[in-house]
Protein backbone atom coordinates (compact mmCIF):
# COMPACT_ATOMS: atom_id res chain seq x y z
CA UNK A 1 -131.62 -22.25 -109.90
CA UNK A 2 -128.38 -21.99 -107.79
CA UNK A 3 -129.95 -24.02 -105.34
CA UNK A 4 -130.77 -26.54 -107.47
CA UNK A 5 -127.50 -27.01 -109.41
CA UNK A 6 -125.37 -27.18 -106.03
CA UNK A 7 -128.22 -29.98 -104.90
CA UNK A 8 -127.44 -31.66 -108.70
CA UNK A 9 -123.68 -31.30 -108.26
CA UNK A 10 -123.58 -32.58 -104.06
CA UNK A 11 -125.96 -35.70 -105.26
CA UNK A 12 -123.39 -36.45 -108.33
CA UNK A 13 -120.49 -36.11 -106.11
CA UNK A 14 -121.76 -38.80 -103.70
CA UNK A 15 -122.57 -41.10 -106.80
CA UNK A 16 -119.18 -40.68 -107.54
CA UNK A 17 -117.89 -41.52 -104.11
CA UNK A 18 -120.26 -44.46 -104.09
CA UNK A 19 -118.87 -46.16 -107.19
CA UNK A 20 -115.79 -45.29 -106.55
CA UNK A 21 -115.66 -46.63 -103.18
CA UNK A 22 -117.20 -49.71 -104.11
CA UNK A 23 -114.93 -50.07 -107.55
CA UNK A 24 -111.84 -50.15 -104.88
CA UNK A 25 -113.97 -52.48 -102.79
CA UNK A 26 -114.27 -54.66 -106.18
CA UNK A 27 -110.77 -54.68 -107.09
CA UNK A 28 -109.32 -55.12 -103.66
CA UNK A 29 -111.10 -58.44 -103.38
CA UNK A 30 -110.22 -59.42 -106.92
CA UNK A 31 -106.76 -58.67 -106.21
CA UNK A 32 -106.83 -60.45 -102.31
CA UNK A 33 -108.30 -63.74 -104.29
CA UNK A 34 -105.35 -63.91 -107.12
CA UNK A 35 -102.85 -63.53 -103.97
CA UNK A 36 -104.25 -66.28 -101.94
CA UNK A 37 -105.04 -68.57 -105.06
CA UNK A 38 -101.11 -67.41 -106.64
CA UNK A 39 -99.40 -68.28 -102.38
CA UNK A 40 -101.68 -71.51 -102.04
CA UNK A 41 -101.95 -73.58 -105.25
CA UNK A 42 -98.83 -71.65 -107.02
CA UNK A 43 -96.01 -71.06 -104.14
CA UNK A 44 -97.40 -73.91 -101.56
CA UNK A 45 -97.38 -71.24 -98.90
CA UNK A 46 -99.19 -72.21 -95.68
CA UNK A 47 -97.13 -69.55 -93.16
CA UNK A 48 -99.94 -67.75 -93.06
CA UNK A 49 -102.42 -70.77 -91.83
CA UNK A 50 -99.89 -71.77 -89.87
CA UNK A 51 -99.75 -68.07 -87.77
CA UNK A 52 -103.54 -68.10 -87.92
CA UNK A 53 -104.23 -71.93 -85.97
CA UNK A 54 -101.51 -70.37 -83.51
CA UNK A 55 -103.35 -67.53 -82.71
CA UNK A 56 -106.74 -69.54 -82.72
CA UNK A 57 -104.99 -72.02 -80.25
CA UNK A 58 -104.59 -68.88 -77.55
CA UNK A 59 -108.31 -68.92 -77.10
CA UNK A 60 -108.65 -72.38 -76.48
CA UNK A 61 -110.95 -74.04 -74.01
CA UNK A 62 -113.68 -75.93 -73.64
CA UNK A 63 -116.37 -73.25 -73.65
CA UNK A 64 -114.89 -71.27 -76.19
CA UNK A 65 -115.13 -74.46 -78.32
CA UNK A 66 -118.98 -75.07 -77.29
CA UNK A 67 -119.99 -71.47 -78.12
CA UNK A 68 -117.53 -71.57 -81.72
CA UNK A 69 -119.79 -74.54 -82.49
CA UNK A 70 -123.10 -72.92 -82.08
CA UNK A 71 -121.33 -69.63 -84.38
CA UNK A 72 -120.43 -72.27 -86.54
CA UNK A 73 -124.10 -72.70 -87.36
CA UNK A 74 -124.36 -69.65 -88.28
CA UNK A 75 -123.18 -70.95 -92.00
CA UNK A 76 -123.80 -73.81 -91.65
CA UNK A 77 -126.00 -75.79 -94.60
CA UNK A 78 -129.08 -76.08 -92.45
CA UNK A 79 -129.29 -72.77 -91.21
CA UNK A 80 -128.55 -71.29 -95.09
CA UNK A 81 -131.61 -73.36 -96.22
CA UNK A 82 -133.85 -72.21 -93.45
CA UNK A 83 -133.23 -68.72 -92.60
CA UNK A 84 -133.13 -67.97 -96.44
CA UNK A 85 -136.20 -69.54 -96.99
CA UNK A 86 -138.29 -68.17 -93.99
CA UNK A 87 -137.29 -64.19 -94.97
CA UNK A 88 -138.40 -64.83 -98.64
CA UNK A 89 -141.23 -65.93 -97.10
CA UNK A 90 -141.70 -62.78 -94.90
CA UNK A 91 -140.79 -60.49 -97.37
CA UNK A 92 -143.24 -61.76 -100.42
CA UNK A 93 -145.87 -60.25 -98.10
CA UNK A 94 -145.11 -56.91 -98.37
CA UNK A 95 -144.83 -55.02 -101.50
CA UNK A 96 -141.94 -52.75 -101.18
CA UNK A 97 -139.99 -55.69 -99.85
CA UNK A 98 -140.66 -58.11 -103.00
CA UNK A 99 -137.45 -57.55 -104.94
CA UNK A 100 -135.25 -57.98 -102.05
CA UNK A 101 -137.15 -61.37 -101.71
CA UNK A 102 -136.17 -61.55 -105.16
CA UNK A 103 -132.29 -60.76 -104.46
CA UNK A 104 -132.50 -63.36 -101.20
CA UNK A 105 -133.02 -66.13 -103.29
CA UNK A 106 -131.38 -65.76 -106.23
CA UNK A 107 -127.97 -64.42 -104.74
CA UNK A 108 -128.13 -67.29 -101.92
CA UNK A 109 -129.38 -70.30 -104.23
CA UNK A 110 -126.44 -69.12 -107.00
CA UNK A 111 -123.93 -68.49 -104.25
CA UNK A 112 -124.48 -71.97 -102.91
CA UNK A 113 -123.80 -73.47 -106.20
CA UNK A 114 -120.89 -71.49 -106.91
CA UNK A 115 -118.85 -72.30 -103.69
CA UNK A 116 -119.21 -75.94 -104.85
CA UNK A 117 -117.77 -75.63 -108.44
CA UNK A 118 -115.05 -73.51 -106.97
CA UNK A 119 -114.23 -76.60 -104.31
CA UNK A 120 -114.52 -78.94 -106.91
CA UNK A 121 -111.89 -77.23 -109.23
CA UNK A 122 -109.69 -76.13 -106.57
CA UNK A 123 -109.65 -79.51 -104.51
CA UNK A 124 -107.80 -78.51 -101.68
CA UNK A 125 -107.98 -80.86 -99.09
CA UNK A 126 -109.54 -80.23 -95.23
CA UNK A 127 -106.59 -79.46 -92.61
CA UNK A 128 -105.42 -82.94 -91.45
CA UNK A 129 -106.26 -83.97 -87.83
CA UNK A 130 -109.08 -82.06 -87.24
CA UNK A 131 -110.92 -82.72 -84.31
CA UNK A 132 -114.77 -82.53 -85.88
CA UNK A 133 -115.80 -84.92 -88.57
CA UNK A 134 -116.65 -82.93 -91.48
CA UNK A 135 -116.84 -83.76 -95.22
CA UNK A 136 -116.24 -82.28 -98.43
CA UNK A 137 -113.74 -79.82 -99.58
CA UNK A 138 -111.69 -77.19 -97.97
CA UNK A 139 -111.30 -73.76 -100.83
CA UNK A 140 -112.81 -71.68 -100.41
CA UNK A 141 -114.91 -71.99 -97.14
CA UNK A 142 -118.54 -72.39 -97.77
CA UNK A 143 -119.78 -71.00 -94.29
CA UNK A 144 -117.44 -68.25 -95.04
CA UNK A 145 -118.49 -67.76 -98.72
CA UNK A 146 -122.40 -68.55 -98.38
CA UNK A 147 -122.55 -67.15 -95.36
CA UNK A 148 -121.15 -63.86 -95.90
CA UNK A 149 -123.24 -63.49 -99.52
CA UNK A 150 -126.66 -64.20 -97.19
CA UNK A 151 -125.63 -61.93 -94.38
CA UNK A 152 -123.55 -58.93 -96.73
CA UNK A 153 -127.13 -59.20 -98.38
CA UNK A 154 -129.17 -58.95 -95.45
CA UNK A 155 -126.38 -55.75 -94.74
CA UNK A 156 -127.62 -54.17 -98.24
CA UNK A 157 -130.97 -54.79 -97.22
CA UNK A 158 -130.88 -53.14 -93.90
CA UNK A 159 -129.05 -50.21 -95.13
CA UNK A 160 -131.31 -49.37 -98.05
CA UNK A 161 -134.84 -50.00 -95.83
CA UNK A 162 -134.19 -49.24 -92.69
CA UNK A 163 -135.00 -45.23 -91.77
CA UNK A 164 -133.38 -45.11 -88.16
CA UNK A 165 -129.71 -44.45 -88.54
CA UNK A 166 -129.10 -45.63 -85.28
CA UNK A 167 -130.86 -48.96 -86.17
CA UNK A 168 -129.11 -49.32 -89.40
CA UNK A 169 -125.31 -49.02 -87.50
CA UNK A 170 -126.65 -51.83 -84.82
CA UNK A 171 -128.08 -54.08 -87.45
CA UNK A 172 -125.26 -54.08 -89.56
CA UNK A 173 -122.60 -53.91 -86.91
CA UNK A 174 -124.60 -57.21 -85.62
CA UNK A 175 -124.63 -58.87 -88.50
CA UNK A 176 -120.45 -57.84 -89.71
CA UNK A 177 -119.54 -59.59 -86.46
CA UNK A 178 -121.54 -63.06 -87.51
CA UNK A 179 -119.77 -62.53 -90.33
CA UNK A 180 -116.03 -62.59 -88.92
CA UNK A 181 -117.45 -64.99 -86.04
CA UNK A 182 -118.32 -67.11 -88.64
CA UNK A 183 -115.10 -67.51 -90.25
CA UNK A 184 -112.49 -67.22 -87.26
CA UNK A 185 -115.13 -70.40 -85.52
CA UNK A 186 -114.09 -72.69 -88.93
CA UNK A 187 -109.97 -71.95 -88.10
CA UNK A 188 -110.51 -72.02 -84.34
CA UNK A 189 -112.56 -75.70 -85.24
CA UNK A 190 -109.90 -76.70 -87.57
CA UNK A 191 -111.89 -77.47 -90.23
CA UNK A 192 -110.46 -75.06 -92.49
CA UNK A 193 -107.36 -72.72 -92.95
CA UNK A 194 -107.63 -69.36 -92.70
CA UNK A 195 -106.88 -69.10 -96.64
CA UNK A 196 -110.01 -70.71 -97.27
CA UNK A 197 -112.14 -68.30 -94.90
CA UNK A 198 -110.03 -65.31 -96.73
CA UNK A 199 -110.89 -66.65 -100.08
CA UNK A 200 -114.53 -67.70 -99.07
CA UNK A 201 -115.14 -63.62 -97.86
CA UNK A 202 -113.64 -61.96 -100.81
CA UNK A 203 -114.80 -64.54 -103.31
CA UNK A 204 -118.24 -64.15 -101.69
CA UNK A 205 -118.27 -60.15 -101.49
CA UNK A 206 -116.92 -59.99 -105.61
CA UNK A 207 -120.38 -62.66 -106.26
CA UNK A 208 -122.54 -59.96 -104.06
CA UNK A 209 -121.50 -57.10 -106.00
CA UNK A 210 -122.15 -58.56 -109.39
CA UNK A 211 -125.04 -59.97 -108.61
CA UNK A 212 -126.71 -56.50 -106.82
CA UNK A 213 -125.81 -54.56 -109.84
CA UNK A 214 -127.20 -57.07 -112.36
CA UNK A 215 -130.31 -57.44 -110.48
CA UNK A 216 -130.57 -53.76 -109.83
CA UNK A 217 -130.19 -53.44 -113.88
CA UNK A 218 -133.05 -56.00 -114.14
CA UNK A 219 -134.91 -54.35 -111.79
CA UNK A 220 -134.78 -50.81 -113.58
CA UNK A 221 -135.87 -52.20 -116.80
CA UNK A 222 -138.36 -53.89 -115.54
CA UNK A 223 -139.78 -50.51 -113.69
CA UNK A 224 -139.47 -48.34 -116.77
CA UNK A 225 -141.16 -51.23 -118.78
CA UNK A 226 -144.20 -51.97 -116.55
CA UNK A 227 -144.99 -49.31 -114.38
């Protein structure tokens, strides 16, 4: 019985560190949004864009702006149609797999159609000059937003199905640095400030974790319902 109530308790206590880490996690971004929002559209603030195309200007050179072109696919529209698309695909195949096909394209689709209502009432312009001809609206970064949703969710997935702990760091490691390579290629490119990337990651990573816990809700009912 001892055994079993210090199993009970060490189990509870790492529930407890998981929501509370990921609580902090929830209000950090919530709180890193409302900042950038308040110092862009509120205080006209653009020192921090400013520092960030100055450090992006250091790495400058015409290979480093071939291979931040071919990262910048990495979010780009096409690819986030495709990719999305192919791994439901995959994953409707196997059984223990479904509801993450499930997740994939509901997160993804919804995600896509939020970072467009959010440009629309925002309307912040694309930095002026830019040297690739891109359309649409600037905040928050869609590649950043979109991108980050698809690949924080591919994250989840890998860390819930994959046994091999050593697998599970590389994977996600992998896919963290798309992530950031993502977003520094759209400042380095010019084709958005670094607020918008900022805004498009946390605004992206508070629309994950919403949409894992209702779905994981949904997917509990559903269980104790049918099965």
């Amino acid at each position: 019985m001892k055994g079993l109530g210090r199993t009970i308790w060490h189990l509870l206590a790492l529930l407890s560190v998981k929501v509370v880490t990921l609580s902090l996690l929830f209000l950090v971004c919530l709180s890193l949004t409302y900042s950038i929002v308040h110092d862009v559209f509120t205080d006209s603030d653009t020192g921090f864009d400013t520092r960030m195309f100055a450090f992006a200007d250091r790495f400058a050179s015409p290979g480093m702006t071939r291979f931040m072109h071919y990262i910048s696919f990495l979010g780009s529209d096409e690819y986030l149609i495709v990719l999305p698309a192919l791994i439901v695909l995959i994953f409707s195949f196997y059984k223990g797999l479904r509801w993450h096909s499930l997740r994939v394209l509901l997160i993804s689709f919804i995600s896509s159609i939020l970072n467009q209502l959010l440009k629309l009432y925002f309307e912040r312009p694309r930095p002026p000059l830019t040297p690739v001809i891109v359309s649409g609206l600037s905040f928050p970064s869609g590649h950043a937003m979109i991108g980050g949703v698809f690949h924080g969710l591919l994250i989840y997935i890998v860390i819930t199905t994959v046994q091999s702990k050593l697998w599970r760091w590389l994977l996600s490691i992998l896919l963290t640095m798309v992530v950031l390579l993502v977003g520094f290629s759209r400042i380095y490119l010019r084709v958005h400030y670094a607020t918008d990337v900022v805004a498009g990651y946390t605004m992206g990573m508070i629309w994950l974790m919403i949409s894992l816990y209702i779905l994981s809700v949904i997917e509990k009912i559903y269980l104790t319902k049918y099965k």
